[in-house]
Protein backbone atom coordinates (compact mmCIF):
# COMPACT_ATOMS: atom_id res chain seq x y z
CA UNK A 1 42.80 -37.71 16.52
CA UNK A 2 40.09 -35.04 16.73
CA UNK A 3 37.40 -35.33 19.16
CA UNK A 4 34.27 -35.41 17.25
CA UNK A 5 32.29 -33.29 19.83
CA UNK A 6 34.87 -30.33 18.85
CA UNK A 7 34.39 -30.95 15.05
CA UNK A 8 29.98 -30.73 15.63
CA UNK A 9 30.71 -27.43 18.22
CA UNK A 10 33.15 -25.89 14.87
CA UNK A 11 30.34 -27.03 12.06
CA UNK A 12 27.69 -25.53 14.49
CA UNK A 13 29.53 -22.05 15.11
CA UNK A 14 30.20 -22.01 11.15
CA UNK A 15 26.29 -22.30 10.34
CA UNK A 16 25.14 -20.00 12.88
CA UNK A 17 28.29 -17.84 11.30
CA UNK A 18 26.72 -18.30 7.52
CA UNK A 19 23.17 -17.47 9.18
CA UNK A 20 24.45 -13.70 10.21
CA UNK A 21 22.54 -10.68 9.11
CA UNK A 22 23.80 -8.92 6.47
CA UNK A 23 23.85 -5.04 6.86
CA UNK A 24 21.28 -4.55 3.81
CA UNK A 25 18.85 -6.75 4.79
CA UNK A 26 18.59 -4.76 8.03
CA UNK A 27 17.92 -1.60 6.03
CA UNK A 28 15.31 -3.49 3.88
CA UNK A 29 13.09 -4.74 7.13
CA UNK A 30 13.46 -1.18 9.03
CA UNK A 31 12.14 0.13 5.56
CA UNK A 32 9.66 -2.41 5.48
CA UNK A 33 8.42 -1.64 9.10
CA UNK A 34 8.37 1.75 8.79
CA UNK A 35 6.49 1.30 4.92
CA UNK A 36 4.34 -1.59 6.86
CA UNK A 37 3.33 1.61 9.84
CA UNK A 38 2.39 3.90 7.01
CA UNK A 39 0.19 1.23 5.22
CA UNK A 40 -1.93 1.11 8.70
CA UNK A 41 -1.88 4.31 9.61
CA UNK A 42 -3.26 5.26 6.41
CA UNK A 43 -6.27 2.13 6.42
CA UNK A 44 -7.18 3.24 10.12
CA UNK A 45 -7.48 6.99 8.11
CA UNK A 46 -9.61 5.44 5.38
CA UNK A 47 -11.57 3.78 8.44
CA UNK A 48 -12.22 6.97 10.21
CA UNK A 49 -13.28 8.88 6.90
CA UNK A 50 -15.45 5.69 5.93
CA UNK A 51 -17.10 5.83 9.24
CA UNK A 52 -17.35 9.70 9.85
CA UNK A 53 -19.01 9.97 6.07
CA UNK A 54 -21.20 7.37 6.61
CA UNK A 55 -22.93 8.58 9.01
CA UNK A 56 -22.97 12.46 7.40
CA UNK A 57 -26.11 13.46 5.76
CA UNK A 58 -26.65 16.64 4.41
CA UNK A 59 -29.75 19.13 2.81
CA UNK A 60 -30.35 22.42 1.05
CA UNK A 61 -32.89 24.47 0.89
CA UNK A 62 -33.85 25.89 -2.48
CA UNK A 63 -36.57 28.03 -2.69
CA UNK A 64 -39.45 25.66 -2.85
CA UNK A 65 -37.36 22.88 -2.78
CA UNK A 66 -35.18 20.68 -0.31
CA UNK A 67 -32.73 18.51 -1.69
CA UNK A 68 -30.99 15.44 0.58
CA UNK A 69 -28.10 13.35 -0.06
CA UNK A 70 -27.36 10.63 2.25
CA UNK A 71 -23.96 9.40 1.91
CA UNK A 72 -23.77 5.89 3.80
CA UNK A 73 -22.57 4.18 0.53
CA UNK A 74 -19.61 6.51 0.09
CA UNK A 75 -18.53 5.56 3.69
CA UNK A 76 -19.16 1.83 3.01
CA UNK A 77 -17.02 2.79 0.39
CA UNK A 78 -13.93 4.22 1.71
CA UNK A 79 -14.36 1.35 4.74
CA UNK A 80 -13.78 -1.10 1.90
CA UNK A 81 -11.16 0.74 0.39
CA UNK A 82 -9.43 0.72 4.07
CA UNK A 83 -9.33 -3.21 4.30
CA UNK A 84 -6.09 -3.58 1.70
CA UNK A 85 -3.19 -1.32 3.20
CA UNK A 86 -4.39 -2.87 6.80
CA UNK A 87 -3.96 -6.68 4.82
CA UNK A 88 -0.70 -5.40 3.52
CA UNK A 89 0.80 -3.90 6.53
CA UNK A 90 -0.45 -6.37 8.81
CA UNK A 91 1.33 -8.80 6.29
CA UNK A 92 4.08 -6.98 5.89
CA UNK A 93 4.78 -6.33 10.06
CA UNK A 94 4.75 -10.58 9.85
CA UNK A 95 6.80 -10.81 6.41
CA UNK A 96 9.53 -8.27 7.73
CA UNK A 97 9.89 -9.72 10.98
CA UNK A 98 10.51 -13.17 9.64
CA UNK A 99 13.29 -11.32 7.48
CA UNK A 100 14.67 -10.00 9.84
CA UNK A 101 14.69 -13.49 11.70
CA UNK A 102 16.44 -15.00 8.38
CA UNK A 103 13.52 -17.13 7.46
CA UNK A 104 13.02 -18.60 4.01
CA UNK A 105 8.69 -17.81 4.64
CA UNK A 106 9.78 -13.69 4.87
CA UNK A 107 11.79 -13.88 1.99
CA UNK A 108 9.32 -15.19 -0.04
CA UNK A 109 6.26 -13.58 0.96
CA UNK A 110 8.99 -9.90 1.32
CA UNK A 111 9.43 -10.96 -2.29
CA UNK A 112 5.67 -11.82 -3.41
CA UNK A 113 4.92 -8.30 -1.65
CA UNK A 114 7.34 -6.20 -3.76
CA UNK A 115 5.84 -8.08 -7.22
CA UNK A 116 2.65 -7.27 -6.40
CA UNK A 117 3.79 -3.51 -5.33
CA UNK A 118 5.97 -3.50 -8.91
CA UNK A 119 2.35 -4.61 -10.65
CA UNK A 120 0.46 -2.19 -9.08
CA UNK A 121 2.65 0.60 -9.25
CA UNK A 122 2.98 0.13 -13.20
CA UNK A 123 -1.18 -0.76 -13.49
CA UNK A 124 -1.40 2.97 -11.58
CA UNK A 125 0.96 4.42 -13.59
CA UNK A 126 -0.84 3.74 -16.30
CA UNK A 127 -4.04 4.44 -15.08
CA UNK A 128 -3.29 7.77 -14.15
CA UNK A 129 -1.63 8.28 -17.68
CA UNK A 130 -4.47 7.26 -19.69
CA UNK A 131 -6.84 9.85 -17.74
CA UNK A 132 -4.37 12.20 -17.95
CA UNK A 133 -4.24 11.98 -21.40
CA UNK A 134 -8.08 11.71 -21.86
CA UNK A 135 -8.62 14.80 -19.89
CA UNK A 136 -6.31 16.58 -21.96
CA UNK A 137 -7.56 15.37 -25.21
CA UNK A 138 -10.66 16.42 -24.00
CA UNK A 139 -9.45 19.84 -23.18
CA UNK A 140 -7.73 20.27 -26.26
CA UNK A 141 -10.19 19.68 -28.49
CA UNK A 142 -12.75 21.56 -26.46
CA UNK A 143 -10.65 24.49 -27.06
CA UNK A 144 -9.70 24.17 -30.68
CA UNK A 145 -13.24 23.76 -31.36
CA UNK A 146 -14.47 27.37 -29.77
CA UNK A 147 -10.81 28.89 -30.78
CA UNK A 148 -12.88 30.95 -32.99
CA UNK A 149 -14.50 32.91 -30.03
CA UNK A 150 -10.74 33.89 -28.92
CA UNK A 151 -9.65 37.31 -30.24
């Protein structure tokens, strides 16, 4: 008869076993680190920019006239637009680690991360091919309206 300490020590080794990290998934959280360092290198950018701008001011002189610009609100601006790749790498340092650890919360949330990158890559894409196209239409019929001028 089998000594049922021996048959807990065998079902124990054969889930931590089953638990091993698979190759790929190692890839996908080095990726994700190095994709999560990028994200906050490029918000503490933004950060810098928003703060160096905001604080810019600049005038001309011309002729009789001086004209000022203060640009605060851009830098406000760009310090706003600085908050979401610190969320997301932030997010995804957490998310990747818990990958990495084999835990179901950094599946899910590396999961939730990559829809909303999908999303936002095909809302961009778009984006950037309806101005495209607007600027060319633009262009186009700018030109075939004066093509009479051409010799």
């Amino acid at each position: 008869m089998a000594d049922p300490r021996e048959e807990e020590i065998k079902k124990a080794l054969q889930e931590e076993q089953n638990k091993k990290r698979p190759t790929g998934v190692t890839i996908i959280c080095v990726l994700g680190f190095l994709i999560s360092i990028f994200s906050l290198i490029g918000g503490i950018m933004l950060l810098g920019i928003g703060t160096l701008i905001g604080g810019a001011s600049f005038s001309a002189n011309l002729g009789n006239t001086t004209i000022s610009a203060n640009t605060g609100g851009l830098g406000i601006l760009f310090s706003l637009f600085a908050i979401i790749p610190l969320i997301s790498g932030i997010i995804g340092f957490i998310a990747f680690y818990l990958l990495m650890k084999m835990k179901k919360t950094g599946f899910f949330i590396v999961i939730i991360l990559g829809l909303i990158s999908i999303v936002m890559g095909i809302i961009s894409s778009v984006m950037n091919n309806i101005i495209s196209i607007v600027i060319w239409g633009v262009i186009i019929g700018y030109l075939l309206m004066k093509r009479k001028i051409f010799s």
